[in-house]
C-alpha atoms as a PDB file:
ATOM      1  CA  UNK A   1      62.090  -9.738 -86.442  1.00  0.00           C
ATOM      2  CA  UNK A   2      65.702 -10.177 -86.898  1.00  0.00           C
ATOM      3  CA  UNK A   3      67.328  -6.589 -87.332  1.00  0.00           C
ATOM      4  CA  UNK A   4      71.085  -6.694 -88.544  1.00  0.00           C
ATOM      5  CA  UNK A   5      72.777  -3.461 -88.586  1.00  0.00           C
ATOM      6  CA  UNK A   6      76.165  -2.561 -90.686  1.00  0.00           C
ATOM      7  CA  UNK A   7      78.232   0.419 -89.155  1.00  0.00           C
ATOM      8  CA  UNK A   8      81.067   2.423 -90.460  1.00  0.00           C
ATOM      9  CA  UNK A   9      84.252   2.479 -88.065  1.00  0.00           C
ATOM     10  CA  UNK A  10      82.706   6.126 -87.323  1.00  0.00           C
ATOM     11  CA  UNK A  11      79.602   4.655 -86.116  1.00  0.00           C
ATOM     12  CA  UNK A  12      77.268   5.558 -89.161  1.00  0.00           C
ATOM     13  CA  UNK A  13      74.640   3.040 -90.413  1.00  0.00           C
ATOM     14  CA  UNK A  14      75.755   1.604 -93.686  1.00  0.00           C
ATOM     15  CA  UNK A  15      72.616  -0.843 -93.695  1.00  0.00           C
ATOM     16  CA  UNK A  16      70.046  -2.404 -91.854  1.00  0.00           C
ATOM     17  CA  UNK A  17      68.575  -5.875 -92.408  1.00  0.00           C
ATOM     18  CA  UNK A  18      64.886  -7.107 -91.440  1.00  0.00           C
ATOM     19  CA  UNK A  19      64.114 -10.365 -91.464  1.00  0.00           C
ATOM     20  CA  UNK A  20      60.961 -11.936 -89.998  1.00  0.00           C
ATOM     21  CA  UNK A  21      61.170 -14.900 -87.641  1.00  0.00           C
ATOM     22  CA  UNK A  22      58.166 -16.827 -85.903  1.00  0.00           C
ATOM     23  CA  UNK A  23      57.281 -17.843 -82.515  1.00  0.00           C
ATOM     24  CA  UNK A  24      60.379 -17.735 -79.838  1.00  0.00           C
ATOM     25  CA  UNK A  25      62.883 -17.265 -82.738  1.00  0.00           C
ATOM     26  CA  UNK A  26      65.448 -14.521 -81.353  1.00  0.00           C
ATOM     27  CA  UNK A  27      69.093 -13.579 -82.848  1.00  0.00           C
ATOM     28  CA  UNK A  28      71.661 -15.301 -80.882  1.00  0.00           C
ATOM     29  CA  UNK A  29      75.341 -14.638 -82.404  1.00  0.00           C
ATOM     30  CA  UNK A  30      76.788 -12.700 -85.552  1.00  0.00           C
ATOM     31  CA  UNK A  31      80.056 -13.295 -87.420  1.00  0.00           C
ATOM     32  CA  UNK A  32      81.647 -11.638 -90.675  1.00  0.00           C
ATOM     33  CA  UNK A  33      83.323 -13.775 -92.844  1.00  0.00           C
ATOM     34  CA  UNK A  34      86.993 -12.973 -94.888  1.00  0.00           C
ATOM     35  CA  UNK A  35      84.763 -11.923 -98.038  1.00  0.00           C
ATOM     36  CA  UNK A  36      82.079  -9.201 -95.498  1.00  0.00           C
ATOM     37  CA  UNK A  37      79.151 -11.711 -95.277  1.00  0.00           C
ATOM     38  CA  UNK A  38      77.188 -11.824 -92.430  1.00  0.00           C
ATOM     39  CA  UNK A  39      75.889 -14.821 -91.087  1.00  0.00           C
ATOM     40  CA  UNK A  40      72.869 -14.332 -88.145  1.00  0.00           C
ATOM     41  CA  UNK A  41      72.650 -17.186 -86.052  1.00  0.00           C
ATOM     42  CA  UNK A  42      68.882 -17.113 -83.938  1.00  0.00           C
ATOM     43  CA  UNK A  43      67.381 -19.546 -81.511  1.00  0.00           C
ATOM     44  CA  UNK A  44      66.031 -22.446 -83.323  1.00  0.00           C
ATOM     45  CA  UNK A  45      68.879 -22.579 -85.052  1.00  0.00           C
ATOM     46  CA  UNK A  46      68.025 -20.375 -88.016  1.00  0.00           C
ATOM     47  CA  UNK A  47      70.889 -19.209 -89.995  1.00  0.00           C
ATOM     48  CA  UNK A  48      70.699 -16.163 -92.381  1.00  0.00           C
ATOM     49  CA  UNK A  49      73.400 -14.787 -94.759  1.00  0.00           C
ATOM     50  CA  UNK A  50      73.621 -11.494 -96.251  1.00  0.00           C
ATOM     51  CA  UNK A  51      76.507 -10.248 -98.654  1.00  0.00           C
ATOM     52  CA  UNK A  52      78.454  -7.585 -97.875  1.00  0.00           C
ATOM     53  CA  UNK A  53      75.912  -4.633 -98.683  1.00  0.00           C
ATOM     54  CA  UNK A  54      73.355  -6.236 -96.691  1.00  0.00           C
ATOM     55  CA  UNK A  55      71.018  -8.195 -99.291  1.00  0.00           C
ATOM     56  CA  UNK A  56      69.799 -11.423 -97.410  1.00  0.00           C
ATOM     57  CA  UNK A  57      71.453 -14.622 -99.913  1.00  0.00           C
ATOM     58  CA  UNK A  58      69.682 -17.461 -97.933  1.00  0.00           C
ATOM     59  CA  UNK A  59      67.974 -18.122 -95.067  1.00  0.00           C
ATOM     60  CA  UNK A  60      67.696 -21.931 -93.793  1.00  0.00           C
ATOM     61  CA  UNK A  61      66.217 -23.556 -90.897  1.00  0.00           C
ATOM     62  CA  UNK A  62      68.506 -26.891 -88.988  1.00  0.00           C
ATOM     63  CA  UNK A  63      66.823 -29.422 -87.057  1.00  0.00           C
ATOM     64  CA  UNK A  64      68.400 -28.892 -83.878  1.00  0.00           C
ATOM     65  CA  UNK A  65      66.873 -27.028 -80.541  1.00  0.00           C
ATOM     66  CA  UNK A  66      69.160 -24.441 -79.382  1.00  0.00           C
ATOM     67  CA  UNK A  67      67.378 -22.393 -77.309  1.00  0.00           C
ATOM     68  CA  UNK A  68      69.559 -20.858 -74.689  1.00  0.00           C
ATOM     69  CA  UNK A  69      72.853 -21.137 -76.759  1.00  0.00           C
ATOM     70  CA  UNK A  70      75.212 -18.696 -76.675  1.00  0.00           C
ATOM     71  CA  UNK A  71      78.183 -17.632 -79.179  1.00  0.00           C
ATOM     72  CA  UNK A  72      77.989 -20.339 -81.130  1.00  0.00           C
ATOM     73  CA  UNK A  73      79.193 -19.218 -84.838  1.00  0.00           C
ATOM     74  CA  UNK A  74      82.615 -19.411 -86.133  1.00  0.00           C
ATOM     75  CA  UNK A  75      83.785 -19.489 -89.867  1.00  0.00           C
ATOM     76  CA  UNK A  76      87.056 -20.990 -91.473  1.00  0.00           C
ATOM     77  CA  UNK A  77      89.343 -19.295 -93.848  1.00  0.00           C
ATOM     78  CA  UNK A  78      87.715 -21.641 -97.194  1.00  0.00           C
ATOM     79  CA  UNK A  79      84.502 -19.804 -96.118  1.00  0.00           C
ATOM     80  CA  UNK A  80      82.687 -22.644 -94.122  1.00  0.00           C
ATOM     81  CA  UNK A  81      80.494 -21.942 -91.100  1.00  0.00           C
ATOM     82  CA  UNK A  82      80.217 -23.873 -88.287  1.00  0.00           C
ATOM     83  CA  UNK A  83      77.551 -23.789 -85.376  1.00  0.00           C
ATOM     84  CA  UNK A  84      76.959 -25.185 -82.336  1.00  0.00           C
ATOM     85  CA  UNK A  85      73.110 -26.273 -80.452  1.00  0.00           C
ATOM     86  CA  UNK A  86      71.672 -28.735 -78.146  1.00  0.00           C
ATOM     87  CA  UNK A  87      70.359 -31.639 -80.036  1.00  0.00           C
ATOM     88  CA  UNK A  88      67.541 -33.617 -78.011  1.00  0.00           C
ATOM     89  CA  UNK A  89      67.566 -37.279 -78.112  1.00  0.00           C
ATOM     90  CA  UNK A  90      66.943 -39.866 -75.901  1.00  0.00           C
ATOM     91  CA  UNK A  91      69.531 -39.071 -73.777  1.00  0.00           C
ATOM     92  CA  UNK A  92      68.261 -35.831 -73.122  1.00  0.00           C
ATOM     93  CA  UNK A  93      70.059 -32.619 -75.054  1.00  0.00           C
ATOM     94  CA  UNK A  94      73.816 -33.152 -76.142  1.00  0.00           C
ATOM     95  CA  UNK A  95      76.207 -31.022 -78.049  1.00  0.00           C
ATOM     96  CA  UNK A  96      75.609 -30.796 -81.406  1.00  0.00           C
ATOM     97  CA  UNK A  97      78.192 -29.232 -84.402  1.00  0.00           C
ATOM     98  CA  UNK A  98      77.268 -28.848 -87.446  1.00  0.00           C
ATOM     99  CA  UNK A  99      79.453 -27.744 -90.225  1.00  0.00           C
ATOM    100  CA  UNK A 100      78.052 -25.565 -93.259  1.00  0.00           C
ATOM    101  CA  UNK A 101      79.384 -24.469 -96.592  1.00  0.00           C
ATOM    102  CA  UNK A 102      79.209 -21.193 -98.012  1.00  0.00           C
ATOM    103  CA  UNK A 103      75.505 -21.713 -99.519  1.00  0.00           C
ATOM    104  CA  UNK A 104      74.466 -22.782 -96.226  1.00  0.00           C
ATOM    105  CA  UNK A 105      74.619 -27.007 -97.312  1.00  0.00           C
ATOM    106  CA  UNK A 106      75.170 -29.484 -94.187  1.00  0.00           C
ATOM    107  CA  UNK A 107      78.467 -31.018 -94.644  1.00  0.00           C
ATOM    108  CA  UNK A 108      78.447 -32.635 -91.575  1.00  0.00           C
ATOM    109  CA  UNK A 109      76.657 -33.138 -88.297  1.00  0.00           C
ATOM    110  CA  UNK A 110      78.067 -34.047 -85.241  1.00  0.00           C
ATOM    111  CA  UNK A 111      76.347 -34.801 -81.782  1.00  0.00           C
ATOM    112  CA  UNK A 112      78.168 -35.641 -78.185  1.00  0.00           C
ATOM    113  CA  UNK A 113      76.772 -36.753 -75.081  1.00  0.00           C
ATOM    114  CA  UNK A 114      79.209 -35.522 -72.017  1.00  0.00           C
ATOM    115  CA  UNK A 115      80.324 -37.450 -69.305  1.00  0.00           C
ATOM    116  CA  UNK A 116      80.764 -40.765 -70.768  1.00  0.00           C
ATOM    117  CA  UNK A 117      77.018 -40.820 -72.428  1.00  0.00           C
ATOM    118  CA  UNK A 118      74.765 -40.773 -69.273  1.00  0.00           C
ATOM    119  CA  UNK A 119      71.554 -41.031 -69.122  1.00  0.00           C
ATOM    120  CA  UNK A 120      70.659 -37.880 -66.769  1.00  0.00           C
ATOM    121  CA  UNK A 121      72.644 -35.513 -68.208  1.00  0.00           C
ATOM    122  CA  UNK A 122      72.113 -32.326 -70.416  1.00  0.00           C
ATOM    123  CA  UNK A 123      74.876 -30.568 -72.321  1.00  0.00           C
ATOM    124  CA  UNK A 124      75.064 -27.059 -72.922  1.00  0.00           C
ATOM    125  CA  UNK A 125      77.266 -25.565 -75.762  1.00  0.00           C
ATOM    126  CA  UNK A 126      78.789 -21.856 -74.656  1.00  0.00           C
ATOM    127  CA  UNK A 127      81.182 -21.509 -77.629  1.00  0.00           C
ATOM    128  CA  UNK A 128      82.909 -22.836 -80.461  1.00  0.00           C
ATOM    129  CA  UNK A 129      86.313 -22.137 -82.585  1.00  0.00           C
ATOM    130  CA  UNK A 130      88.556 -23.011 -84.858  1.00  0.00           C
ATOM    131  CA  UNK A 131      92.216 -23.482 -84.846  1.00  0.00           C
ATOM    132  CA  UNK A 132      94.440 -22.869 -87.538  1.00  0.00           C
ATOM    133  CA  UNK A 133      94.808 -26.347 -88.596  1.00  0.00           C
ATOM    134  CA  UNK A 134      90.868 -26.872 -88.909  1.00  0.00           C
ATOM    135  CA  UNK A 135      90.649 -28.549 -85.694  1.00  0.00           C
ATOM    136  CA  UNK A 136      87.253 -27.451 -84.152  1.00  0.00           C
ATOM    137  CA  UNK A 137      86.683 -26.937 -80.615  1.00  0.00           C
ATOM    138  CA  UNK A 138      83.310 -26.922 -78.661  1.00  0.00           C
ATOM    139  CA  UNK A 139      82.843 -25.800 -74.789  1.00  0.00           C
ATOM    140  CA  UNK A 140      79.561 -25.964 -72.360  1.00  0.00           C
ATOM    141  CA  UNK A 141      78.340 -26.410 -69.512  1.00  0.00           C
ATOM    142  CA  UNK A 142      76.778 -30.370 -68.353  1.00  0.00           C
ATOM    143  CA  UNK A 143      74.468 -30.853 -65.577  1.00  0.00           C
ATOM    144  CA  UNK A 144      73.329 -33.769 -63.844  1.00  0.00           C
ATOM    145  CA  UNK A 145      70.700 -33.986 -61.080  1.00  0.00           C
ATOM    146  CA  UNK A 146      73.583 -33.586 -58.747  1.00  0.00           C
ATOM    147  CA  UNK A 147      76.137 -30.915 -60.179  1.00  0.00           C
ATOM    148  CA  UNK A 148      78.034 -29.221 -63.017  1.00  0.00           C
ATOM    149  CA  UNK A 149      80.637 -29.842 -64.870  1.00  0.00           C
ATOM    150  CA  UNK A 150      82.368 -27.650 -67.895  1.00  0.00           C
ATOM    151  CA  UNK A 151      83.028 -29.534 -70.955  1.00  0.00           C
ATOM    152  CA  UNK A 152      85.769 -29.117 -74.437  1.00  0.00           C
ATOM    153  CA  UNK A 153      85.536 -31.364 -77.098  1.00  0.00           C
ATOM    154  CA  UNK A 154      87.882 -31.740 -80.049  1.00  0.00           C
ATOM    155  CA  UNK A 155      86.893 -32.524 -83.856  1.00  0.00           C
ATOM    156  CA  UNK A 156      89.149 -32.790 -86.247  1.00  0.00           C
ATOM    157  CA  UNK A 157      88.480 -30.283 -89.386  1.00  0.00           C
ATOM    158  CA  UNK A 158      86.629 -33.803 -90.783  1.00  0.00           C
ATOM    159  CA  UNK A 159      84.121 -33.594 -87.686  1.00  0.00           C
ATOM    160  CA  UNK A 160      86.085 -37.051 -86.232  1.00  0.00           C
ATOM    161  CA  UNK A 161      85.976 -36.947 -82.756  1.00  0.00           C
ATOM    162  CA  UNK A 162      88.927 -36.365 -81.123  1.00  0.00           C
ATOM    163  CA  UNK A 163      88.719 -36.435 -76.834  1.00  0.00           C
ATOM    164  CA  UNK A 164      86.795 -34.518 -74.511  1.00  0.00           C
ATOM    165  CA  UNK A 165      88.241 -32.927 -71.391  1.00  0.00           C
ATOM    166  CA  UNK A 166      85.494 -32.140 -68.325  1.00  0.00           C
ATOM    167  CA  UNK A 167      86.446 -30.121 -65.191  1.00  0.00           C
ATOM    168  CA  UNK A 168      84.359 -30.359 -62.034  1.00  0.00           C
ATOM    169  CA  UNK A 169      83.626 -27.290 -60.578  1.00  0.00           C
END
């Protein structure tokens, strides 16, 4: 079960949220966006929204694994929601971004595989954000069979790809 708790700035429950998940399922980030709705991003990339007293508006499900993702919710200021998972192909997992509108809708979908698209890597989003000219920016974590490297990616607020930077540790 997903529990989502409200709190006044004294501490005191305003509300508390249930929702039941399946399997592995487990809450992985939580953002507020500029109008107080919360959106609960879990493992298995389930995404729930509740409005600002706490009544769930949608749940959906995405079609990406994202099992050991961190914070990997941001919002925009026209209400958007953007996340972040590992997307398994046949290249093994690469970032994925996908960008949401406010009734939870893919606009887009982005995937990136790090290091110049080899083979025997897997990519590992850590976080995502937003600057204030809608540019988005991703960050993980790639590993080969030999050694890590961090990753940041650039979109443009259209999900164009922009460049990737990787530093070897």
């Amino acid at each position: 079960v997903f529990v989502t708790i409200k709190y006044s700035s004294q501490g005191d429950s305003v509300w508390v949220a249930k929702f039941p998940s399946g399997g592995t399922d487990l809450p992985r980030d939580i953002i507020a966006d500029n109008a107080g709705n919360v959106y609960v991003y879990g493992r298995g990339t389930t995404v729930l929204k509740y409005g600002h007293s706490g009544n769930l508006l949608w749940n959906k499900n995405y079609n990406f694994e994202a099992a050991e993702s961190n914070k990997i919710l941001c919002s925009d200021i026209t209400g958007n929601v953007y996340f972040a998972a590992v997307k398994n192909t046949s290249t093994f997992g690469d970032f994925a971004v996908v960008k949401i509108n406010s009734a939870g809708d893919t606009i887009w979908t982005r995937s990136y595989n790090g290091l110049g698209n080899l083979q025997q890597n897997h990519d590992d989003p850590a976080a995502l954000c937003i600057d204030s000219n809608g540019n988005i920016f991703l960050t993980g974590k790639i590993y080969n069979l030999s050694a890590y490297y961090f990753s940041t990616i650039k979109y443009s607020a259209a999900g164009d790809f922009q460049w990737e930077r990787v530093y070897s540790n």
